[in-house]
N, C-alpha and C. Protein backbone atom coordinates (compact mmCIF):
# COMPACT_ATOMS: atom_id res chain seq x y z
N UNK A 1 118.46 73.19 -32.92
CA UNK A 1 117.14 73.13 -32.33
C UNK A 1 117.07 72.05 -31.25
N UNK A 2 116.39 72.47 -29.97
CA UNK A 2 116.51 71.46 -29.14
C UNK A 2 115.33 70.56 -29.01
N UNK A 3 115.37 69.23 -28.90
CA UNK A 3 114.16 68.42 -28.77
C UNK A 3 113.40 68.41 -27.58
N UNK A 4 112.50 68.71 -27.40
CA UNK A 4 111.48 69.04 -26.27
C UNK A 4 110.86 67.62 -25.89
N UNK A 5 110.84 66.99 -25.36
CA UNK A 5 109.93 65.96 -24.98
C UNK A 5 109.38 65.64 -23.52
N UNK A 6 109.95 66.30 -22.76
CA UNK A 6 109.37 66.61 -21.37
C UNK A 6 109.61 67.91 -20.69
N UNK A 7 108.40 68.75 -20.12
CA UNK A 7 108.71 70.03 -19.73
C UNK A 7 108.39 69.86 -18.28
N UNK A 8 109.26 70.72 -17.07
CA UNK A 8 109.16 70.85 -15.78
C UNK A 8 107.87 72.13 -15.90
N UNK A 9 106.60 71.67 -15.07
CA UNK A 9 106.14 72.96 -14.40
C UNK A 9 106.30 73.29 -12.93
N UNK A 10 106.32 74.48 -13.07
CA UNK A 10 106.46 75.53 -11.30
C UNK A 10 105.27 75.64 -11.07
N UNK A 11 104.65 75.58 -10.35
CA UNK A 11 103.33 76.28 -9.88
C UNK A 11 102.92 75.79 -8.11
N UNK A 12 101.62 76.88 -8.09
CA UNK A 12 101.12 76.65 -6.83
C UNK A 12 100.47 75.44 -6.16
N UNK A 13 100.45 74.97 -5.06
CA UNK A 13 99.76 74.04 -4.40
C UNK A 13 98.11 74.42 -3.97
N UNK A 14 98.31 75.85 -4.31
CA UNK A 14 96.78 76.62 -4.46
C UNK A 14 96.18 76.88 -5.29
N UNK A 15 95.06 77.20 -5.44
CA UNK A 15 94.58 77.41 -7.12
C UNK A 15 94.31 79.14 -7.22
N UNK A 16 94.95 79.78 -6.34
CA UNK A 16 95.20 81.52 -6.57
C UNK A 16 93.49 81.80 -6.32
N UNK A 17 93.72 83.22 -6.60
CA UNK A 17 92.65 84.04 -6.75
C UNK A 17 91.72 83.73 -7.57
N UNK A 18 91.66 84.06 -8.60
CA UNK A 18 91.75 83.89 -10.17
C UNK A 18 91.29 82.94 -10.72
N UNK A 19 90.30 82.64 -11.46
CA UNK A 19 89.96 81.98 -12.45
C UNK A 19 90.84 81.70 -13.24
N UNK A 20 91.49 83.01 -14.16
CA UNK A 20 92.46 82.62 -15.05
C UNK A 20 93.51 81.76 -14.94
N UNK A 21 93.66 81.44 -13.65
CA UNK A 21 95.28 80.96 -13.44
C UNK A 21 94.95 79.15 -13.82
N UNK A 22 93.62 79.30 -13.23
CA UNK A 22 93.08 77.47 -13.63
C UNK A 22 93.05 77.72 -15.23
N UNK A 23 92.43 78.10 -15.94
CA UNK A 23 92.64 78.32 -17.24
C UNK A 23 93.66 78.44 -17.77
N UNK A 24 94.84 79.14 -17.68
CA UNK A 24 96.12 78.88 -18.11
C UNK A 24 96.66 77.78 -18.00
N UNK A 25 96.53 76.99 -16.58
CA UNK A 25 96.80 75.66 -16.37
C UNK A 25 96.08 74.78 -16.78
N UNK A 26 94.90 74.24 -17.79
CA UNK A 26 94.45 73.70 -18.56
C UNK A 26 95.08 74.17 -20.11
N UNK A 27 95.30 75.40 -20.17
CA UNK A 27 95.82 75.72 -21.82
C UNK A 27 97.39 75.51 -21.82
N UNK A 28 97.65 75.37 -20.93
CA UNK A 28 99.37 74.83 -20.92
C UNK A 28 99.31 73.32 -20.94
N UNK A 29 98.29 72.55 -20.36
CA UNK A 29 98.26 71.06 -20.56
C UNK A 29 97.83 70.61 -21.79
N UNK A 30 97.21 71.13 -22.12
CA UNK A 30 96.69 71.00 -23.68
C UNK A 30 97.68 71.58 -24.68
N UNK A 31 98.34 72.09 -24.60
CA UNK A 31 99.71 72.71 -25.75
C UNK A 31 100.45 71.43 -25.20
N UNK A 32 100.59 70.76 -24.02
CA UNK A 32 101.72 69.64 -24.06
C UNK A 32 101.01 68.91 -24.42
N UNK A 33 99.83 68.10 -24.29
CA UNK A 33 99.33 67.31 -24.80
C UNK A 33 99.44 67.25 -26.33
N UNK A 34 99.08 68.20 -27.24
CA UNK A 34 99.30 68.51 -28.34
C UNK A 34 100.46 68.41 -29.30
N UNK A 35 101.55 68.33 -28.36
CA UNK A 35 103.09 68.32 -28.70
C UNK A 35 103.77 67.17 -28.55
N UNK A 36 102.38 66.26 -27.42
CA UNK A 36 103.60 64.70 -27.69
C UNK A 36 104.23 65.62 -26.24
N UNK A 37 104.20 66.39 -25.78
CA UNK A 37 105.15 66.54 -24.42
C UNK A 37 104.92 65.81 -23.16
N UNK A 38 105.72 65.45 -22.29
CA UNK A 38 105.38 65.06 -21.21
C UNK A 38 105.68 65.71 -20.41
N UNK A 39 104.41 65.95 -18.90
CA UNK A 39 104.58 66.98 -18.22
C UNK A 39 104.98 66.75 -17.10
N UNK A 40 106.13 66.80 -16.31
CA UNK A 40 106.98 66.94 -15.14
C UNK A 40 106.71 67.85 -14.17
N UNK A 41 105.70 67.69 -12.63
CA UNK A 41 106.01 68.50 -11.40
C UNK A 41 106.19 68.00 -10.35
N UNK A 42 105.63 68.72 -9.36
CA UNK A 42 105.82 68.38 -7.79
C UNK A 42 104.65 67.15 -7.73
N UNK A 43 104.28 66.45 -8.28
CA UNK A 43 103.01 65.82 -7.60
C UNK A 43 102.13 66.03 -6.79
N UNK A 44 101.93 67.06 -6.53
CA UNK A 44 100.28 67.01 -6.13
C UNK A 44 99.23 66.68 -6.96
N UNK A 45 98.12 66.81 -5.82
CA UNK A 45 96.95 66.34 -6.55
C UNK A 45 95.90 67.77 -6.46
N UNK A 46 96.25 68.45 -5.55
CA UNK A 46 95.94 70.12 -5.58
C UNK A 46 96.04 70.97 -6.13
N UNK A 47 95.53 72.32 -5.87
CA UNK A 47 96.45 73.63 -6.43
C UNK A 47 95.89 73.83 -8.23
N UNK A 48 96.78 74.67 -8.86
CA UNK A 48 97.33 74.61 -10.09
C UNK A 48 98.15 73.53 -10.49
N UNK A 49 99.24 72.83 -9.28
CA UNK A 49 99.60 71.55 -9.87
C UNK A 49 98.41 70.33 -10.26
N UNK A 50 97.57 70.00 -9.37
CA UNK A 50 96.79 69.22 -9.56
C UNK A 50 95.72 69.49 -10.91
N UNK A 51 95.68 70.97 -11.27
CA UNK A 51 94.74 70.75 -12.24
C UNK A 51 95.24 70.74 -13.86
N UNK A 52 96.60 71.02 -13.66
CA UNK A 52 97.58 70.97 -14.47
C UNK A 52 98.32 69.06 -15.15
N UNK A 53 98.10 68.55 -13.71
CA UNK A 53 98.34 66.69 -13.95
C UNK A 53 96.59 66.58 -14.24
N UNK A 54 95.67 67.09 -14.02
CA UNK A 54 94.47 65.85 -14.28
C UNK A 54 94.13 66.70 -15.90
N UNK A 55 94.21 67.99 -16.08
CA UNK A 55 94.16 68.07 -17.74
C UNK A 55 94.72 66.92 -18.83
N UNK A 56 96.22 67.19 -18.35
CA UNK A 56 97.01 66.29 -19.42
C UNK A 56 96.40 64.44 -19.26
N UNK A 57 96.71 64.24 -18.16
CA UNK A 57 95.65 63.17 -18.19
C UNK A 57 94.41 62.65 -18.31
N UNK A 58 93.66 63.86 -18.41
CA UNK A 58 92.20 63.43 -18.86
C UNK A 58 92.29 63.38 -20.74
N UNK A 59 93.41 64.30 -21.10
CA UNK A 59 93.47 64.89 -22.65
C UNK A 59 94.20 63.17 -23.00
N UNK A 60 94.74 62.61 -22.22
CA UNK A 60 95.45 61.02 -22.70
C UNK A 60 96.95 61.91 -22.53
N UNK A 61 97.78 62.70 -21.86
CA UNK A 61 98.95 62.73 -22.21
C UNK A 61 99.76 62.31 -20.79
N UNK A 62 100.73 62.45 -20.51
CA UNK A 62 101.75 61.19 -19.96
C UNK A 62 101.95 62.59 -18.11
N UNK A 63 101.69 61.99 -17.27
CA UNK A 63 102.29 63.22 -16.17
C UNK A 63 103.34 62.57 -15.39
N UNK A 64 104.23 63.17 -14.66
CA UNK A 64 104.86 62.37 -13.77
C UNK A 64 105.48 63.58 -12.98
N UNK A 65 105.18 62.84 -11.65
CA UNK A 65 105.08 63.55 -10.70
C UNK A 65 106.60 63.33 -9.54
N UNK A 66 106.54 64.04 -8.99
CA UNK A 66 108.37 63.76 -8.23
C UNK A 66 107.83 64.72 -6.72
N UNK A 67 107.72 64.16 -5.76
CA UNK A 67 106.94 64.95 -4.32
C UNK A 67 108.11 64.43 -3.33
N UNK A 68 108.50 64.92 -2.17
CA UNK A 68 109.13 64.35 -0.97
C UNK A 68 108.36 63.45 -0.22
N UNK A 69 108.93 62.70 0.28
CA UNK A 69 107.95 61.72 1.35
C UNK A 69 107.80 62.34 2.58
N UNK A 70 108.16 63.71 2.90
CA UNK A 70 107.70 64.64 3.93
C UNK A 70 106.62 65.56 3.31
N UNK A 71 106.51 65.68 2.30
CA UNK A 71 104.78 66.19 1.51
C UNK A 71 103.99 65.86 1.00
N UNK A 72 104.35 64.41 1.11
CA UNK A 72 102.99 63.76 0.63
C UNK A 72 102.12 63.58 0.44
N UNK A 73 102.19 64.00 2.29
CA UNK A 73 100.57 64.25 2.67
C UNK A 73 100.32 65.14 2.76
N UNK A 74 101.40 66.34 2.68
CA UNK A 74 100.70 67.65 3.07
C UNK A 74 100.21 68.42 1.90
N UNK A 75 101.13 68.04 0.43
CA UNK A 75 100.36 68.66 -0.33
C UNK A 75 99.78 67.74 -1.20
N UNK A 76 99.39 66.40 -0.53
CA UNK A 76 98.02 65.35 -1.16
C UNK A 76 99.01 64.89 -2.51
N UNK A 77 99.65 64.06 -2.54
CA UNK A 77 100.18 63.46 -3.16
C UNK A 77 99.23 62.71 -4.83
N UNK A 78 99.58 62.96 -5.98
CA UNK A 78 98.50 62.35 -6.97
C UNK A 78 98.91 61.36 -7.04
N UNK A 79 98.00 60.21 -7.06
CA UNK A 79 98.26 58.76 -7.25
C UNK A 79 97.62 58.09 -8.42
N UNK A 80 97.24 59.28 -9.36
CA UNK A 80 97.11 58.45 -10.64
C UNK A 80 97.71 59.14 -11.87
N UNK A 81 98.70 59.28 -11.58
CA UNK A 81 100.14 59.67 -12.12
C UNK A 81 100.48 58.32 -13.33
N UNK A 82 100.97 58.98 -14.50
CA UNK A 82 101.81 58.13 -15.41
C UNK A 82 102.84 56.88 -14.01
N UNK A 83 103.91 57.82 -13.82
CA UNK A 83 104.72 57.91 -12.87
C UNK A 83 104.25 58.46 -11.48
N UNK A 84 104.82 58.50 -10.44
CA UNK A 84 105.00 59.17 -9.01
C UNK A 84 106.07 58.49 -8.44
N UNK A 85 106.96 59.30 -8.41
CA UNK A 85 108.24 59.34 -8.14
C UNK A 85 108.60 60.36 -6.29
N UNK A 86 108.70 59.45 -5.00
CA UNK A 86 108.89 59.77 -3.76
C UNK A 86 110.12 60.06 -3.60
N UNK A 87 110.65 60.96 -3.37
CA UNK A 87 112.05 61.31 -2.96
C UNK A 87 112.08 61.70 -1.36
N UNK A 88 113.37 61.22 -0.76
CA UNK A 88 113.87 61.30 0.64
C UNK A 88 114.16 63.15 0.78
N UNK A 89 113.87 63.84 -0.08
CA UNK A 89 114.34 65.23 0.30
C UNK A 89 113.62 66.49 -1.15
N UNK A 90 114.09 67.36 -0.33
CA UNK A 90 113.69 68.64 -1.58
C UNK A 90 114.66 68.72 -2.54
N UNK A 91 115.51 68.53 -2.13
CA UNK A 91 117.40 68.27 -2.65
C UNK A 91 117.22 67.71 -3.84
N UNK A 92 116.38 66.39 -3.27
CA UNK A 92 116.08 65.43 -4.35
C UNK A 92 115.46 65.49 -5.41
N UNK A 93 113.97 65.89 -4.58
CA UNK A 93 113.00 66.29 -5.92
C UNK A 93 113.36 67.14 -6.64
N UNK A 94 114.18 68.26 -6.37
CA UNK A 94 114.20 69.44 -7.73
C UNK A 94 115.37 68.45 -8.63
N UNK A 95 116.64 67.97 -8.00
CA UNK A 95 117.66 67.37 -8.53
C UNK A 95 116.49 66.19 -10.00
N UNK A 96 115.87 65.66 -9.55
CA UNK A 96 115.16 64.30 -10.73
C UNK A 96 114.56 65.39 -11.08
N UNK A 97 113.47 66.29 -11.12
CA UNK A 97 112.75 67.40 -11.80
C UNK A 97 113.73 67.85 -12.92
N UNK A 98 115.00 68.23 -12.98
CA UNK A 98 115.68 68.83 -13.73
C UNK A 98 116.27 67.29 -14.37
N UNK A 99 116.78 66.76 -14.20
CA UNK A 99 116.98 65.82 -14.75
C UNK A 99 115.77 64.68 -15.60
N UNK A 100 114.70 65.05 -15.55
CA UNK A 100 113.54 64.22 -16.15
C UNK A 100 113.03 65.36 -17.48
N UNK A 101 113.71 66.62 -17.24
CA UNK A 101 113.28 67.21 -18.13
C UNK A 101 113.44 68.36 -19.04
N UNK A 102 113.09 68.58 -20.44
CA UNK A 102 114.14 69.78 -21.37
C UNK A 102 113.72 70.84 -20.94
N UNK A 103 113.43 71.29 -20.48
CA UNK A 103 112.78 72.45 -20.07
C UNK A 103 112.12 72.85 -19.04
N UNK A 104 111.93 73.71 -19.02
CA UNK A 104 111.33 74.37 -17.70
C UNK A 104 110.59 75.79 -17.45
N UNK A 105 109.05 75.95 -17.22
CA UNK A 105 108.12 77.22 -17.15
C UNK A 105 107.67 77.37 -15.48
N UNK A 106 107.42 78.46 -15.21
CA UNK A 106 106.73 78.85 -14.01
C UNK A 106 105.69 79.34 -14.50
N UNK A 107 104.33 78.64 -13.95
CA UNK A 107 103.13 79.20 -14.01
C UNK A 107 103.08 80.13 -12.39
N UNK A 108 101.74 80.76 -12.27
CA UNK A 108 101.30 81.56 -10.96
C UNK A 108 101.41 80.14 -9.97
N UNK A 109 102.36 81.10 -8.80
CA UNK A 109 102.56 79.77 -8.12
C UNK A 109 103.20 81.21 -6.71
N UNK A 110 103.50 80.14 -5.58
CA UNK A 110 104.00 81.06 -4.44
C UNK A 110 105.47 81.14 -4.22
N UNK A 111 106.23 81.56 -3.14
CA UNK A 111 107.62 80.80 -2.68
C UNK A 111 108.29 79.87 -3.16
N UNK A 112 107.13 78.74 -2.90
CA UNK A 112 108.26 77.47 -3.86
C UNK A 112 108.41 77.69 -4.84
N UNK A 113 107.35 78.45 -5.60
CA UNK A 113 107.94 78.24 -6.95
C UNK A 113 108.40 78.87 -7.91
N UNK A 114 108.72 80.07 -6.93
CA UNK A 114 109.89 81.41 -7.08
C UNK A 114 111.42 80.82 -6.68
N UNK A 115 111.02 79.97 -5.69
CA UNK A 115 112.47 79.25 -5.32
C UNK A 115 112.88 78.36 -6.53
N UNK A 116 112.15 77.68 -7.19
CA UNK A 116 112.32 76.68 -7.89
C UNK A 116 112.78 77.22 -9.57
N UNK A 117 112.47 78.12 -9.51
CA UNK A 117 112.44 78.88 -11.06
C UNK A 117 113.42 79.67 -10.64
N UNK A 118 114.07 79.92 -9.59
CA UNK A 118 115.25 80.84 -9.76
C UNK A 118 116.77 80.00 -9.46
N UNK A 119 116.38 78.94 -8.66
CA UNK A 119 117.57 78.01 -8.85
C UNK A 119 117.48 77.49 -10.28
N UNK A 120 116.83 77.06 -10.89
CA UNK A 120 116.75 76.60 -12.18
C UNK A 120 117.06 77.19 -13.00
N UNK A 121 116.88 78.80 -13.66
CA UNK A 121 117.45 79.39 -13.97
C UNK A 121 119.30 79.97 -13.44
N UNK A 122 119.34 80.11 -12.42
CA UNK A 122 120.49 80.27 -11.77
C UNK A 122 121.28 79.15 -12.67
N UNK A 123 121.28 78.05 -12.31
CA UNK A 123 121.81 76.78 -12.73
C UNK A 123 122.49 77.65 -14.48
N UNK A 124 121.11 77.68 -15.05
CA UNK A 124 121.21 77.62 -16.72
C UNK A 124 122.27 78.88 -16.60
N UNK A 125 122.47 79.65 -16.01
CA UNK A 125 123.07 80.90 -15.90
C UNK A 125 124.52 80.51 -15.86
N UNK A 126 125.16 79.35 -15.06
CA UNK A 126 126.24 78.81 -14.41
C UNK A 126 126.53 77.94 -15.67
N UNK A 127 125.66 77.11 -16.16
CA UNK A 127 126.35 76.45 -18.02
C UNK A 127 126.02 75.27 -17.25
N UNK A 128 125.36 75.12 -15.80
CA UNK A 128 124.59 73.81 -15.45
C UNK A 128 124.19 72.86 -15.88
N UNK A 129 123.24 73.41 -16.73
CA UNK A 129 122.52 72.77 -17.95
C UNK A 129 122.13 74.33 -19.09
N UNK A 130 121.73 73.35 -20.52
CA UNK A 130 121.57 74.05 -21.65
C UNK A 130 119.85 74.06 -21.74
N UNK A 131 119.21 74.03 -20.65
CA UNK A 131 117.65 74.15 -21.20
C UNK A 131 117.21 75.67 -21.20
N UNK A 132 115.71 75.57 -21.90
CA UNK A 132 115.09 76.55 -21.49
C UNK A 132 114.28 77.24 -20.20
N UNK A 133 113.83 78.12 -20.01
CA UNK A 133 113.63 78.34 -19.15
C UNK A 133 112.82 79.37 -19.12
N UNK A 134 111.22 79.62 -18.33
CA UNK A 134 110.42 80.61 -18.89
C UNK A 134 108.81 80.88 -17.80
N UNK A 135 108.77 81.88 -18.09
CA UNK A 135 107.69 82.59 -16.98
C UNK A 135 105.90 82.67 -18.11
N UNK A 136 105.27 81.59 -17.59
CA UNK A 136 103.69 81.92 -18.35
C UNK A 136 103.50 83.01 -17.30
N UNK A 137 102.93 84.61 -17.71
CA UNK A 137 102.72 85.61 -16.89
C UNK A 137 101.16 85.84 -17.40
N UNK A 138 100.52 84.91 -16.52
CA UNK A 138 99.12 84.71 -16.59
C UNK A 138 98.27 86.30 -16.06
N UNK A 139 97.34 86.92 -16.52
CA UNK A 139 96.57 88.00 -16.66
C UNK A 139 97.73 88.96 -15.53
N UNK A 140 98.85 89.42 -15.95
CA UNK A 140 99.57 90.38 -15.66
C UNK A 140 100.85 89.53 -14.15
N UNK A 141 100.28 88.27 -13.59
CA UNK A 141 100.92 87.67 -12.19
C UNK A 141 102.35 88.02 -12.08
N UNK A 142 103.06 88.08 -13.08
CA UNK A 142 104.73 88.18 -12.92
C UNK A 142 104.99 89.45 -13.53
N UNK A 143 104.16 90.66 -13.70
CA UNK A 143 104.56 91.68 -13.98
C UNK A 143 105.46 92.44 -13.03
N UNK A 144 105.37 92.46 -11.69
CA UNK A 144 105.88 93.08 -10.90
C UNK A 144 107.26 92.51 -11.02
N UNK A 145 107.50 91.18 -10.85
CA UNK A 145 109.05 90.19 -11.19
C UNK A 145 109.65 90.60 -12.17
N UNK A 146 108.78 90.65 -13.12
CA UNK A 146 109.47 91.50 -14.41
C UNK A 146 110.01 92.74 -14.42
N UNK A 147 109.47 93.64 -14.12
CA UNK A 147 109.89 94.91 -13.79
C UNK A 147 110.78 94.97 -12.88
N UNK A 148 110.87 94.25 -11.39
CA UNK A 148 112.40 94.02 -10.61
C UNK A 148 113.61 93.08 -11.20
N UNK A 149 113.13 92.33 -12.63
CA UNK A 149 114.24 92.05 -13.12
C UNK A 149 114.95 92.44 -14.18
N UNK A 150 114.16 93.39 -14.85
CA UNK A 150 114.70 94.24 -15.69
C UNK A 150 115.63 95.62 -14.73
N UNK A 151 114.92 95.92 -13.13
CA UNK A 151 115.73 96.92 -12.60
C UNK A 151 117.12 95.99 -12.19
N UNK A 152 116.91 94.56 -12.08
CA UNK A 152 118.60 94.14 -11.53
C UNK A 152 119.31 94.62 -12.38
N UNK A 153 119.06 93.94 -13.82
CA UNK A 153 120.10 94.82 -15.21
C UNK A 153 120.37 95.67 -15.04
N UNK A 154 119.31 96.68 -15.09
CA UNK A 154 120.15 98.10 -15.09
C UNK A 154 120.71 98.35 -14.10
N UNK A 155 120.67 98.02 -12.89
CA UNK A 155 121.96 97.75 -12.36
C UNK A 155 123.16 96.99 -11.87
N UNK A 156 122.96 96.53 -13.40
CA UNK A 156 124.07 95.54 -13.67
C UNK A 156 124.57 94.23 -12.71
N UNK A 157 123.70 93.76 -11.93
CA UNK A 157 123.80 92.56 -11.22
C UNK A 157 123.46 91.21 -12.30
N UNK A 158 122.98 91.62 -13.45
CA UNK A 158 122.42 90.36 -14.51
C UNK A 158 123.05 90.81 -15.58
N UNK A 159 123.58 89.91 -16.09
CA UNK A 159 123.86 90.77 -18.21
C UNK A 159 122.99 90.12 -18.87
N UNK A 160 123.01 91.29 -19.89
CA UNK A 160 121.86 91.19 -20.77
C UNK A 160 121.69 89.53 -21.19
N UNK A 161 122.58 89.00 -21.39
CA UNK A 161 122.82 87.47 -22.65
C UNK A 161 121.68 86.81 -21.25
N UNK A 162 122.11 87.09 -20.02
CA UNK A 162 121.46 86.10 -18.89
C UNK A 162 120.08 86.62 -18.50
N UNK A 163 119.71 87.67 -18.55
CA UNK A 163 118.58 88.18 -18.43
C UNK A 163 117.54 87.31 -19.53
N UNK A 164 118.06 87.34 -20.92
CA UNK A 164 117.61 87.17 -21.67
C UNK A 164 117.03 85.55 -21.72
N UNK A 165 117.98 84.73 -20.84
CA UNK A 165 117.62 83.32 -20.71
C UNK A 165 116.32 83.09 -20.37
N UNK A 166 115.98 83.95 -19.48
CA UNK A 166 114.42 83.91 -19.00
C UNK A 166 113.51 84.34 -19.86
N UNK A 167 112.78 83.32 -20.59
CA UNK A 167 111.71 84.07 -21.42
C UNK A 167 110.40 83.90 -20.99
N UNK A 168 109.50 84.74 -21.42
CA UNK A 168 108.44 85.94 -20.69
C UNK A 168 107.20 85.23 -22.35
N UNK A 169 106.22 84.82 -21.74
CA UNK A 169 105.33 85.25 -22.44
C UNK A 169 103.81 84.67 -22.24
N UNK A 170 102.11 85.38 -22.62
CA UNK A 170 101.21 85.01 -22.18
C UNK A 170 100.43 83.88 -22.36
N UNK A 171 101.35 83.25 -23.58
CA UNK A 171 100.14 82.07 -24.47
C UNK A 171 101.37 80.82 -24.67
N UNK A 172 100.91 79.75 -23.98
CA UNK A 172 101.36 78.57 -24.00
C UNK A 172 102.44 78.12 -25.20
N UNK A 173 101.34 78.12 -26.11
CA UNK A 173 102.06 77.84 -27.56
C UNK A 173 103.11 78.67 -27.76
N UNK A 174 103.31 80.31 -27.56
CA UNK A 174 104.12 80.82 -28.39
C UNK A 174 105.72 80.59 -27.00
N UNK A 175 105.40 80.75 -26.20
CA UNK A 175 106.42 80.17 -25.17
C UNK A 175 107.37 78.97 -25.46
N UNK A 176 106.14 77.86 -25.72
CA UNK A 176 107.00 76.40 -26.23
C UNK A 176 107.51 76.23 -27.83
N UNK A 177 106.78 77.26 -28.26
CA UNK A 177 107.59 77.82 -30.06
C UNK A 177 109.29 78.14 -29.91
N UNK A 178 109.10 79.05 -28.61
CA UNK A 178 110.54 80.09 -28.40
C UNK A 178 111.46 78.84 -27.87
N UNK A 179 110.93 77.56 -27.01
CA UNK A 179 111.72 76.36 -26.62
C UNK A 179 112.13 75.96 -27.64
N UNK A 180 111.43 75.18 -28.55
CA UNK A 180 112.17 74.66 -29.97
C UNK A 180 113.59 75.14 -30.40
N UNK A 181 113.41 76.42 -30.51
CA UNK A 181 113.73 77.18 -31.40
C UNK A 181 115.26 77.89 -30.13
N UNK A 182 115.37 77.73 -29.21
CA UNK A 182 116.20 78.01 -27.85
C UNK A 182 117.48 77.62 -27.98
N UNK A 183 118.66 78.54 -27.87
CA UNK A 183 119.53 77.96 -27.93
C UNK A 183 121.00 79.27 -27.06
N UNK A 184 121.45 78.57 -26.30
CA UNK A 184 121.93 78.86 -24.97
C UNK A 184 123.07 80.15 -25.39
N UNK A 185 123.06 80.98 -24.32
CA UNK A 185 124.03 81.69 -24.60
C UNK A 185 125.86 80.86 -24.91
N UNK A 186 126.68 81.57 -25.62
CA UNK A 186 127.98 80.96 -25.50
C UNK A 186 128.66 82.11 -24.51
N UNK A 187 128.85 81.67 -23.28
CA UNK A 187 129.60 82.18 -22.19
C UNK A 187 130.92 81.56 -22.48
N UNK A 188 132.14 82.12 -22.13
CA UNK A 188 132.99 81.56 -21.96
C UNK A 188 133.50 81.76 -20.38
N UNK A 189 133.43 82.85 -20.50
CA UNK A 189 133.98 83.26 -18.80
C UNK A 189 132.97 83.85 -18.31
N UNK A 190 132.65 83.86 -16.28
CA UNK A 190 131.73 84.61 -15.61
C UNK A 190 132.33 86.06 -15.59
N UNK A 191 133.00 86.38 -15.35
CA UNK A 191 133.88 87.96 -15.91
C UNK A 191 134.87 88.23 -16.68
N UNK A 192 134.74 89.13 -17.09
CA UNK A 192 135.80 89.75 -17.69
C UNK A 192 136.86 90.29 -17.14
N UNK A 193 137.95 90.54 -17.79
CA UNK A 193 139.14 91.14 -16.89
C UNK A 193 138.81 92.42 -16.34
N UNK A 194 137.86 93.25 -17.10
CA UNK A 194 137.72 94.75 -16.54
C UNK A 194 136.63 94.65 -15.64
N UNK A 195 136.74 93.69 -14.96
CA UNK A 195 135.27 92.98 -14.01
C UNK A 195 135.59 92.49 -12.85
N UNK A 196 137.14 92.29 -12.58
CA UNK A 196 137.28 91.76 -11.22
C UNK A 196 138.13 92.63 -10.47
């Protein structure tokens, strides 16, 4: 069983369409709060990130934030952060993001944070690291992702064991249940002999 004590979130610098998506991002701060977790993102003070750092911190739980010193200002940097942690690059920030933390979810978020959840996963795919790794698919948002990543499988660009790394689900709690409880595929080799 792996010990959880700090989780990376993905999310938007926008706060979406959607009502729900602010609501998920309050019920995901409150399941870490609840857990003793500490919550790891981009630092903003905007978006779904921002309402995601002022939950856990209004609830008393710990945030820390990791932003470039080329977005500081652009996506309003939070300055009442546990932590706030400025990095010289993007390189950087995802590099301390993964390193500050066991885990890792994508809430509704844009580009970045399709970029950010697929290198991260990628990584776990490569034996990078042994964390988890997982999609909150807030009132249907990653259904369409889902369905183009179940079509990579079937055509066999993903195997099943790696597909499976990515876990999928709507409610905070039962997501960070499946973290606990997470435990990495045993790869030995990226192919097989009847594979190259």
């Amino acid at each position: 069983m792996a010990s959880i004590n700090s989780i990376c979130i993905y999310c938007g610098s926008s706060p979406g369409r959607l009502d729900a998506y602010a609501s998920a991002a309050f019920a995901l701060a409150e399941s870490l709060v609840s857990r003793n977790i500490r919550l790891v993102y981009g630092g903003a003070s905007i978006g779904i990130m921002g309402m995601v750092a002022d939950r856990v911190l209004k609830l008393g739980g710990q945030a820390v934030g990791v932003i470039p010193k080329a977005l500081a200002h652009k996506e309003v940097a939070h300055h009442h952060l546990t932590e706030l942690h400025v990095t010289q690059s993007m390189h950087e920030r995802k590099m301390l993001m993964a390193e500050l933390s066991d885990g890792f979810i994508a809430l509704p978020g844009g580009i970045g944070t399709l970029e950010e959840l697929f290198e991260i996963w990628t990584w776990a795919q490569l034996g990078f690291h042994h964390k988890p790794c997982g999609l909150l698919n807030v009132e249907g948002y990653y259904d369409a992702l889902i369905n183009f990543l179940d079509h990579v499988r079937a055509e066999q660009f993903v195997k099943d064991h790696h597909h499976a790394m990515l876990m999928v689900e709507t409610n905070p709690d039962a997501l960070l249940d499946r973290y606990v409880n997470y435990q990495p595929p045993a790869v030995k080799h990226w192919l097989g002999k009847d594979e190259t």
